[in-house]
PDB file of N, CA and C in Angstrom:
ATOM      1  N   UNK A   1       0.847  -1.177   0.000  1.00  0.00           N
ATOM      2  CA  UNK A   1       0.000   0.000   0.000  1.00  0.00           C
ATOM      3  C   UNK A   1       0.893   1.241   0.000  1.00  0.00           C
ATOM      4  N   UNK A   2       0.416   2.314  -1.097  1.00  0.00           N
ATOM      5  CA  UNK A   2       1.858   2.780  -0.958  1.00  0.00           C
ATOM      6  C   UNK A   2       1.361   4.425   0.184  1.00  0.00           C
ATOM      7  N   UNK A   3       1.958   4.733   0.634  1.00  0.00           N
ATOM      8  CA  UNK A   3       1.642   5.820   1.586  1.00  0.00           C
ATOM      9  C   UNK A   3       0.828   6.648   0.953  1.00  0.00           C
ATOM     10  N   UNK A   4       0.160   7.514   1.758  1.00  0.00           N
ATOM     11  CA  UNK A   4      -1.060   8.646   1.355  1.00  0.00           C
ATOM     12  C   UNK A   4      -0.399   9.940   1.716  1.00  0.00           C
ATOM     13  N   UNK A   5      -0.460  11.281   1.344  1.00  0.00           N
ATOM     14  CA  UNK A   5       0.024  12.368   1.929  1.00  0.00           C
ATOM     15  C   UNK A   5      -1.230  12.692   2.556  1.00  0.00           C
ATOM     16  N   UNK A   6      -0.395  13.530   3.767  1.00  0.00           N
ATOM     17  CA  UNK A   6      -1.554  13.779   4.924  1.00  0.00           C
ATOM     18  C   UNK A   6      -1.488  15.900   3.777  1.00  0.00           C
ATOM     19  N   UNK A   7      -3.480  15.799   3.964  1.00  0.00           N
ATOM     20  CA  UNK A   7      -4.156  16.478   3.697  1.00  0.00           C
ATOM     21  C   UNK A   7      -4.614  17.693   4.884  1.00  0.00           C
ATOM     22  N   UNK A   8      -4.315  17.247   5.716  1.00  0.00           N
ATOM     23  CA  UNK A   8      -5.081  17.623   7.348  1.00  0.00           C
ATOM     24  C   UNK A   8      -4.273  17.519   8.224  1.00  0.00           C
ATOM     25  N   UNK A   9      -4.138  18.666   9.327  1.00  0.00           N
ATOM     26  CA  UNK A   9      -3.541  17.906  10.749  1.00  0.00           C
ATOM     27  C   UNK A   9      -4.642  18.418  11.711  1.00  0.00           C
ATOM     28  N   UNK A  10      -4.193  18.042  13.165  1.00  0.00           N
ATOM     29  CA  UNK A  10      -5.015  18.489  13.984  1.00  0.00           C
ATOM     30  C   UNK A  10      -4.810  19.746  14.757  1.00  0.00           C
ATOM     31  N   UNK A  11      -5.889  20.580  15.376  1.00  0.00           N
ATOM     32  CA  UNK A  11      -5.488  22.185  15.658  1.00  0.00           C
ATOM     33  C   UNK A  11      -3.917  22.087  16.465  1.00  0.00           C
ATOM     34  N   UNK A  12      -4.301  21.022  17.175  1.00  0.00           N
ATOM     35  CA  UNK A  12      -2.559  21.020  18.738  1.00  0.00           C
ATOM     36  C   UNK A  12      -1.613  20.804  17.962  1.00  0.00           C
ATOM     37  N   UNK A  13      -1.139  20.013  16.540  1.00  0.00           N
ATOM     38  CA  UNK A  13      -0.352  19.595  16.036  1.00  0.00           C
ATOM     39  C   UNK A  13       0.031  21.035  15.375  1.00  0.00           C
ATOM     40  N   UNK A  14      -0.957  21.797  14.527  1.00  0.00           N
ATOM     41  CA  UNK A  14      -0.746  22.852  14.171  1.00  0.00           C
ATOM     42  C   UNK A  14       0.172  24.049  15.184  1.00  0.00           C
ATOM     43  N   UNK A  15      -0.761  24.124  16.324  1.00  0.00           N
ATOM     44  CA  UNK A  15       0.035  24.818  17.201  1.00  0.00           C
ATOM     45  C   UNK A  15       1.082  24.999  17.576  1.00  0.00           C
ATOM     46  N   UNK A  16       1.768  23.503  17.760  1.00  0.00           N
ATOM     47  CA  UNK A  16       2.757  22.923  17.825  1.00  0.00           C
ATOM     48  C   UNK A  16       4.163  23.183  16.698  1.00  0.00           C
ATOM     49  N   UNK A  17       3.670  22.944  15.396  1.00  0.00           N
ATOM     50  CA  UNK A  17       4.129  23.624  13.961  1.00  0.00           C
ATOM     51  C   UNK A  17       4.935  25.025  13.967  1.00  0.00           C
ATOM     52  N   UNK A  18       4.041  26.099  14.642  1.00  0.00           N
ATOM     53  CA  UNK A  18       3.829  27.597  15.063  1.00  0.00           C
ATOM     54  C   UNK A  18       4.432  28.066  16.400  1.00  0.00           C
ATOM     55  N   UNK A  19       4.703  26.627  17.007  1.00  0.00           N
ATOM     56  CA  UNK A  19       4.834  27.052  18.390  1.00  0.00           C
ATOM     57  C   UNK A  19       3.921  28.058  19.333  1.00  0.00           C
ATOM     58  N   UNK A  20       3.436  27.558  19.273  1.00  0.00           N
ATOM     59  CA  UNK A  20       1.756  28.010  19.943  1.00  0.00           C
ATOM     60  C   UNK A  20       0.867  27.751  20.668  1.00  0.00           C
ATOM     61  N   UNK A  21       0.775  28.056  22.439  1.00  0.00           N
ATOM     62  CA  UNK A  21      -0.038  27.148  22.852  1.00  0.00           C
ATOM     63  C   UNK A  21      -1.723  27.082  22.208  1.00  0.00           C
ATOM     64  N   UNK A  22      -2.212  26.329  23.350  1.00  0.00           N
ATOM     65  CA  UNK A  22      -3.761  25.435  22.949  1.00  0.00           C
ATOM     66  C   UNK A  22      -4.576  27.037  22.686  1.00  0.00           C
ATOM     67  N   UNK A  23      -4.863  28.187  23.775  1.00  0.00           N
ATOM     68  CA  UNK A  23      -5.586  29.007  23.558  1.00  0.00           C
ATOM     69  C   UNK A  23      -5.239  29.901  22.070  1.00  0.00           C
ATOM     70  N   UNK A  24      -4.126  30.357  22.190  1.00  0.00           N
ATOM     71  CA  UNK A  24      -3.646  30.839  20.373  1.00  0.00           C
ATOM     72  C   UNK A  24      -3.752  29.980  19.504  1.00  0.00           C
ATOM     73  N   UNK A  25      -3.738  29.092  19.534  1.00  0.00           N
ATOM     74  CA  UNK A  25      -4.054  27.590  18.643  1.00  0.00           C
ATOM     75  C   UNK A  25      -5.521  27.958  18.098  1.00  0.00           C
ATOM     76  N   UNK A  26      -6.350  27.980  18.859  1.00  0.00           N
ATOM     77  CA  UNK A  26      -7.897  27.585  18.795  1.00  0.00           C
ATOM     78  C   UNK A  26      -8.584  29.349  18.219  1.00  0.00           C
ATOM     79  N   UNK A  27      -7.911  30.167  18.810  1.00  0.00           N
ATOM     80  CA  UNK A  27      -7.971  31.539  18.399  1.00  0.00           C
ATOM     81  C   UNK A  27      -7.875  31.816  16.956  1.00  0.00           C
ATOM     82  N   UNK A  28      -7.107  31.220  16.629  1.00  0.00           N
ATOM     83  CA  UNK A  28      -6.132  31.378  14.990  1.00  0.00           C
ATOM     84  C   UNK A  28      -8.025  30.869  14.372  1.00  0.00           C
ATOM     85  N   UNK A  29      -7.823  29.610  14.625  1.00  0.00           N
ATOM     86  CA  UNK A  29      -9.100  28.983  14.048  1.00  0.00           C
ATOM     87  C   UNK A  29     -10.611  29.568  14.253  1.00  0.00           C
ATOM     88  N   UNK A  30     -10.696  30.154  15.386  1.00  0.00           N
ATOM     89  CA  UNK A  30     -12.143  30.685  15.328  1.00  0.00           C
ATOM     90  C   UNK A  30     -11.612  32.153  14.588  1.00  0.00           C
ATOM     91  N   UNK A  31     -10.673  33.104  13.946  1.00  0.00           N
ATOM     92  CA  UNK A  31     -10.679  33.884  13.112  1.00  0.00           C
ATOM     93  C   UNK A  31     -10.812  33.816  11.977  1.00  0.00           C
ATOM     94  N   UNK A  32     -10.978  31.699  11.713  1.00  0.00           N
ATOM     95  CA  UNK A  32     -11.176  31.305  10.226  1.00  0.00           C
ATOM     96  C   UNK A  32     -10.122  31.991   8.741  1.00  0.00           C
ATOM     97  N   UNK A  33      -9.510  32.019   9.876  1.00  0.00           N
ATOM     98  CA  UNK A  33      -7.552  31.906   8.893  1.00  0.00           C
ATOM     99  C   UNK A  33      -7.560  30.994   7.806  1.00  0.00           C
ATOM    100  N   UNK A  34      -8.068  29.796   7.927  1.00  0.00           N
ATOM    101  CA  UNK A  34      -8.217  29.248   7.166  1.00  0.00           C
ATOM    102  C   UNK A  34      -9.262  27.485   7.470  1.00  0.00           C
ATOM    103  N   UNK A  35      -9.255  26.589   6.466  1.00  0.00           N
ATOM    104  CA  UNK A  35     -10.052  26.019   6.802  1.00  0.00           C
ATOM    105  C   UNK A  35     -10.064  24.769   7.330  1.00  0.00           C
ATOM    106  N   UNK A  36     -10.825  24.462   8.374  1.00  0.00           N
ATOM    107  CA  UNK A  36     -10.944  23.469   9.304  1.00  0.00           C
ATOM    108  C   UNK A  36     -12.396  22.793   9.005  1.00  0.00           C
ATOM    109  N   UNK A  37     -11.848  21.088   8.981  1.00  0.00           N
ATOM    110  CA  UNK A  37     -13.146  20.325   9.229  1.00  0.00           C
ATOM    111  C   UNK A  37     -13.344  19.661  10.472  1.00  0.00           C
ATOM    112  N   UNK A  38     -14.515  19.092  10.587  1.00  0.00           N
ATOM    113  CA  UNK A  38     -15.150  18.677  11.867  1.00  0.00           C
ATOM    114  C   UNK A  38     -14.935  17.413  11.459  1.00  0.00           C
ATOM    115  N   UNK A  39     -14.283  16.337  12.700  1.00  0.00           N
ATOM    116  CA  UNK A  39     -14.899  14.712  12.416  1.00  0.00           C
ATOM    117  C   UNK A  39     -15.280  14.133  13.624  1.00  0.00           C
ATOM    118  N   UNK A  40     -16.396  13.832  13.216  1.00  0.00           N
ATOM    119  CA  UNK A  40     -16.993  13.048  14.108  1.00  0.00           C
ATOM    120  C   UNK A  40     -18.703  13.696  14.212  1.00  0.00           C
ATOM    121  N   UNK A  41     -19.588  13.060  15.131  1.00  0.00           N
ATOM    122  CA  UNK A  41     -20.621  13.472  15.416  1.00  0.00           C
ATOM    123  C   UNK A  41     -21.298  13.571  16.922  1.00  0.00           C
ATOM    124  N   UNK A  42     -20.441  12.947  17.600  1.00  0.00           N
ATOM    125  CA  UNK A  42     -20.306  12.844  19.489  1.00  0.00           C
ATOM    126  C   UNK A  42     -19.932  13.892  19.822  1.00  0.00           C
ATOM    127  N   UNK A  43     -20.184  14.925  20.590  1.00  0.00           N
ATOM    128  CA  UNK A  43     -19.808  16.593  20.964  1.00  0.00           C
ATOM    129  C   UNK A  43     -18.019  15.848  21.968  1.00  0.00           C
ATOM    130  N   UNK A  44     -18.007  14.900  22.670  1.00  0.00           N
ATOM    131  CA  UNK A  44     -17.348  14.941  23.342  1.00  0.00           C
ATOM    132  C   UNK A  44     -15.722  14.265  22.681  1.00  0.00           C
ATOM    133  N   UNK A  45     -16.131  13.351  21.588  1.00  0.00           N
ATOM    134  CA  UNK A  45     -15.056  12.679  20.668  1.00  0.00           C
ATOM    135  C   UNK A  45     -14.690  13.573  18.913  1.00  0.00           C
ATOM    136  N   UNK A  46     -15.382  14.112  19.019  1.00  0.00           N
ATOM    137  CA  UNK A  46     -15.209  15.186  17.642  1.00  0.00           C
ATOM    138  C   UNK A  46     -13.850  15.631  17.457  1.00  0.00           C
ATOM    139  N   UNK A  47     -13.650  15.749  16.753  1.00  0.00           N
ATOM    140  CA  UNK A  47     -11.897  16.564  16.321  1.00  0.00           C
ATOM    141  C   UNK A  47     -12.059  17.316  14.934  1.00  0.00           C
ATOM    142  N   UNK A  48     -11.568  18.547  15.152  1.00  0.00           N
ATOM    143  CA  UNK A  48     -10.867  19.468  14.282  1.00  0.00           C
ATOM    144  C   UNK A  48      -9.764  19.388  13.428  1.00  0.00           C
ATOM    145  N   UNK A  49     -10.346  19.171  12.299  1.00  0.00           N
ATOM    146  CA  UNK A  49      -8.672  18.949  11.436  1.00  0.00           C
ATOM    147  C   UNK A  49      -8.307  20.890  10.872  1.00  0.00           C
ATOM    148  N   UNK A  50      -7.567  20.942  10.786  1.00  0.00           N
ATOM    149  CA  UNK A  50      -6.811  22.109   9.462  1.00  0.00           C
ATOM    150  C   UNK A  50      -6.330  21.550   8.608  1.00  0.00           C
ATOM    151  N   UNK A  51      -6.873  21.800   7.050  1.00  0.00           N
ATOM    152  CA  UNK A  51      -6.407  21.350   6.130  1.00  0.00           C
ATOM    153  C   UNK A  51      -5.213  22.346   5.853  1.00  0.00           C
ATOM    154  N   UNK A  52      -4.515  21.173   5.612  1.00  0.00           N
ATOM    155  CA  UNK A  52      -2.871  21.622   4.914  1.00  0.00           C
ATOM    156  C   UNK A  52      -2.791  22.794   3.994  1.00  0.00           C
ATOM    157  N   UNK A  53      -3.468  22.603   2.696  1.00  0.00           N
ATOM    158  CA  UNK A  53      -3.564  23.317   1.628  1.00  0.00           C
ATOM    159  C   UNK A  53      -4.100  24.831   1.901  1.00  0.00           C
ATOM    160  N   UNK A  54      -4.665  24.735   3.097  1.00  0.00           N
ATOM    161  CA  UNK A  54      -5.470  26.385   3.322  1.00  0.00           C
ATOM    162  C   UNK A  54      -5.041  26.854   4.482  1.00  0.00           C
ATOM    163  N   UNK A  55      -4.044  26.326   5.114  1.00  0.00           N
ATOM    164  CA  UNK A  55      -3.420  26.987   6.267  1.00  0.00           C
ATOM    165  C   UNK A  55      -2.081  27.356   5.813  1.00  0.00           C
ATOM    166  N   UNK A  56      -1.848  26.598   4.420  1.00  0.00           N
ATOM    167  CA  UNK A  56      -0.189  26.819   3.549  1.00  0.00           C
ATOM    168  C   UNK A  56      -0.386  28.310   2.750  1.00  0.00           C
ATOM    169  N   UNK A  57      -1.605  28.836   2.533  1.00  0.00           N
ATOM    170  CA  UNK A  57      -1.837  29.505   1.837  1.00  0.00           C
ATOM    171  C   UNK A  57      -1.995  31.133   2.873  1.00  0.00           C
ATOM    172  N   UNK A  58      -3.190  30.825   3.906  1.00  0.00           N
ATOM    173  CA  UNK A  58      -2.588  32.009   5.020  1.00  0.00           C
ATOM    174  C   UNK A  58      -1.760  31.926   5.296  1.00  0.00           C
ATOM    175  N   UNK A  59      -0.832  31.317   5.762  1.00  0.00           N
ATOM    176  CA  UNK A  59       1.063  31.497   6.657  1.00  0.00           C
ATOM    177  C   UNK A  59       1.619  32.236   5.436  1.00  0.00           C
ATOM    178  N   UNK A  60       2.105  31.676   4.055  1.00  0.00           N
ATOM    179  CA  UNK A  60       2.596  32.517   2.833  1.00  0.00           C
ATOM    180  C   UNK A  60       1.795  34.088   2.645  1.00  0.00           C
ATOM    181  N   UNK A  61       0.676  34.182   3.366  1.00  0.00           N
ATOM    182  CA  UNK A  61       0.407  36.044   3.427  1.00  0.00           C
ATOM    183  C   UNK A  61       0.621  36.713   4.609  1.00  0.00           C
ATOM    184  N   UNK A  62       1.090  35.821   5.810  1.00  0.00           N
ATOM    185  CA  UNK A  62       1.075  36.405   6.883  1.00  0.00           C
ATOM    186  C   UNK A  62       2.349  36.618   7.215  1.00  0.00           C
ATOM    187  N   UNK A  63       2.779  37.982   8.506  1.00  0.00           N
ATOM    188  CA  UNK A  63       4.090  37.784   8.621  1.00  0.00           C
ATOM    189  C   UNK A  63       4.350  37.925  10.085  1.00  0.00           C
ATOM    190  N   UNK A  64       3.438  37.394  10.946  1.00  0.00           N
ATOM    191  CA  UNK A  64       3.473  37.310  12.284  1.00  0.00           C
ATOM    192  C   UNK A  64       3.858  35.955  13.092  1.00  0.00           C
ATOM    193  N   UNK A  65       3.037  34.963  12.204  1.00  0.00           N
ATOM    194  CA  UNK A  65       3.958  33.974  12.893  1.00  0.00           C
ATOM    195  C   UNK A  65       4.848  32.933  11.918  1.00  0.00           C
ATOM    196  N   UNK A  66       5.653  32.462  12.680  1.00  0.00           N
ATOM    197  CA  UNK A  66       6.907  31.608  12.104  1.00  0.00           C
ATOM    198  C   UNK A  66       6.750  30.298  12.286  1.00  0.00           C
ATOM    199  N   UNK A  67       6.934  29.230  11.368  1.00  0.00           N
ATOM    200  CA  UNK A  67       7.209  28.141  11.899  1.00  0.00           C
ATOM    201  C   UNK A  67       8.301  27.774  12.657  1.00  0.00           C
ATOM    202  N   UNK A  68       7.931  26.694  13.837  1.00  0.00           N
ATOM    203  CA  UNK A  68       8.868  25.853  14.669  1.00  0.00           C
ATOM    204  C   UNK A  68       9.830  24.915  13.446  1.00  0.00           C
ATOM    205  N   UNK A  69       9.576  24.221  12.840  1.00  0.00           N
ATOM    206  CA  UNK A  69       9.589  23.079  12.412  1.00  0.00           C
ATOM    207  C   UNK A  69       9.337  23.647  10.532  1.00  0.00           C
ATOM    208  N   UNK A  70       9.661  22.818   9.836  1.00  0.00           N
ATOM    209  CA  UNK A  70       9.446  22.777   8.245  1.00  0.00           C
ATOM    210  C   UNK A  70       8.025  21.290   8.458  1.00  0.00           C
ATOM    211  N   UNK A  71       8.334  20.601   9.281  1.00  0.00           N
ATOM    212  CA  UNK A  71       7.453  19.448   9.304  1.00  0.00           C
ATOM    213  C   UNK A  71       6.319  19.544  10.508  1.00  0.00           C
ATOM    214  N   UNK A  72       5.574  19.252  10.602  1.00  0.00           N
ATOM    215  CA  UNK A  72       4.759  19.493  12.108  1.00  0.00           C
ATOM    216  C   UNK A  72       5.282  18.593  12.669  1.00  0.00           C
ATOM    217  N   UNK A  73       5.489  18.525  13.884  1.00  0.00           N
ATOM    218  CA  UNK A  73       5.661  17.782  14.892  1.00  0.00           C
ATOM    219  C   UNK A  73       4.830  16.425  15.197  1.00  0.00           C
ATOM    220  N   UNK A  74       4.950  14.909  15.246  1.00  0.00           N
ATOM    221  CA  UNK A  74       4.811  13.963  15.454  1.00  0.00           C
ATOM    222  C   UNK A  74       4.774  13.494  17.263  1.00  0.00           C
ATOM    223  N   UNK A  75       3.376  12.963  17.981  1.00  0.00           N
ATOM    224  CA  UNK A  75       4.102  12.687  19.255  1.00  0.00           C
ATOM    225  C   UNK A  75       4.370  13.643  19.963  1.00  0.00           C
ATOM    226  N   UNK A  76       5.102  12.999  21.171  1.00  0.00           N
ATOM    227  CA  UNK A  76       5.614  14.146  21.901  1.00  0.00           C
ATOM    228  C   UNK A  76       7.250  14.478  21.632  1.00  0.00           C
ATOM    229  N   UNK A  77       7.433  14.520  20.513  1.00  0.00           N
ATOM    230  CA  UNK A  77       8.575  15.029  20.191  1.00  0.00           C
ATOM    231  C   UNK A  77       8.794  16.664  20.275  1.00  0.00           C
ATOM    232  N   UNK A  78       8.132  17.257  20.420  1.00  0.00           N
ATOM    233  CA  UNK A  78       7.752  18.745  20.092  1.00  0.00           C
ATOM    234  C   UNK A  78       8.185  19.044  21.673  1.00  0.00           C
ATOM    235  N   UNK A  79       8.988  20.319  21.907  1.00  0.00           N
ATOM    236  CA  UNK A  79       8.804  20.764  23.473  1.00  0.00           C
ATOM    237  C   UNK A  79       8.913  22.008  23.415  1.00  0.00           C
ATOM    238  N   UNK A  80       8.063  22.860  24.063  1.00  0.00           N
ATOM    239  CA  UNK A  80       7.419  24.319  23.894  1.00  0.00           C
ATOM    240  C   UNK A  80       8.397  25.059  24.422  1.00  0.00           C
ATOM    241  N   UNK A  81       8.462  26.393  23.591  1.00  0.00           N
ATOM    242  CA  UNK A  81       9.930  27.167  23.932  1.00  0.00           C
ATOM    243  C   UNK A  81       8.826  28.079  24.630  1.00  0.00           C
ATOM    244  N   UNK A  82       9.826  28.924  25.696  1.00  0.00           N
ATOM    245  CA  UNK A  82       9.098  29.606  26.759  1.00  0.00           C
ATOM    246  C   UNK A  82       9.131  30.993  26.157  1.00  0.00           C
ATOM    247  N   UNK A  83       7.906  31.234  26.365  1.00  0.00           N
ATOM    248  CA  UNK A  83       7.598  32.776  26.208  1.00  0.00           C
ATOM    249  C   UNK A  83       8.066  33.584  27.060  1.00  0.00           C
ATOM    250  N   UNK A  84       8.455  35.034  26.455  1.00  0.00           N
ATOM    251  CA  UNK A  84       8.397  36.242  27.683  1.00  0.00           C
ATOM    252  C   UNK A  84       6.717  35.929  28.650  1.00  0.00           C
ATOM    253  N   UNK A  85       7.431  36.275  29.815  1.00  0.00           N
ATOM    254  CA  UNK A  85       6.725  36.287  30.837  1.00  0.00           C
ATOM    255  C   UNK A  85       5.639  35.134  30.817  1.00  0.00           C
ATOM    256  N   UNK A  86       6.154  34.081  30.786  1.00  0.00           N
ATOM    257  CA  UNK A  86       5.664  33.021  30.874  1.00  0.00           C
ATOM    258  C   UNK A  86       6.427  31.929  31.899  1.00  0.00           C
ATOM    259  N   UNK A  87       5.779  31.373  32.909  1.00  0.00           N
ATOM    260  CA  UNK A  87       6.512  30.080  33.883  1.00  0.00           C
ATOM    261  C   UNK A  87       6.558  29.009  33.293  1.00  0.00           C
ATOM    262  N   UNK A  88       5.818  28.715  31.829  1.00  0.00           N
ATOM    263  CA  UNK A  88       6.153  27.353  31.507  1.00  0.00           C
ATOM    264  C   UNK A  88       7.127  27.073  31.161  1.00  0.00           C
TER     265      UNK A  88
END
């Protein structure tokens, strides 16, 4: 089977990408930056994808944030660089 390219990631993975926690993460997306689908139909198991193709297209007009990474982050391989005035 030969591999599929991923179309979608998920908002935390994105964040993660951007270096960004969960609340700027989810922010980006309710400004509809670009476009996100819904999966699922359970309010409590549902997930948010960002498609690749329309979040590649806002970042190339924007010039505020930077990627972490050329690749998104996999796992917990990712470890969050600390902000000004931040304890994490």
């Amino acid at each position: 089977m030969a591999d599929k390219e991923r179309t979608s990631i998920s908002v935390p993975e994105m964040g993660k990408w951007l270096g960004l926690g969960k609340t700027e993460s989810y922010w980006l997306v309710k400004k509809q930056y670009f476009k996100v689908v819904t999966v699922g139909v359970n309010p409590k198991t549902r997930k948010m994808r960002v498609l690749l193709d329309s979040f590649e297209k806002w970042y190339a007009g924007q010039t505020h944030y930077k990627k972490v990474t050329e690749e998104p982050p996999i796992g917990d391989t990712y470890h969050h660089k600390k902000r000004r005035g931040s304890d994490v």
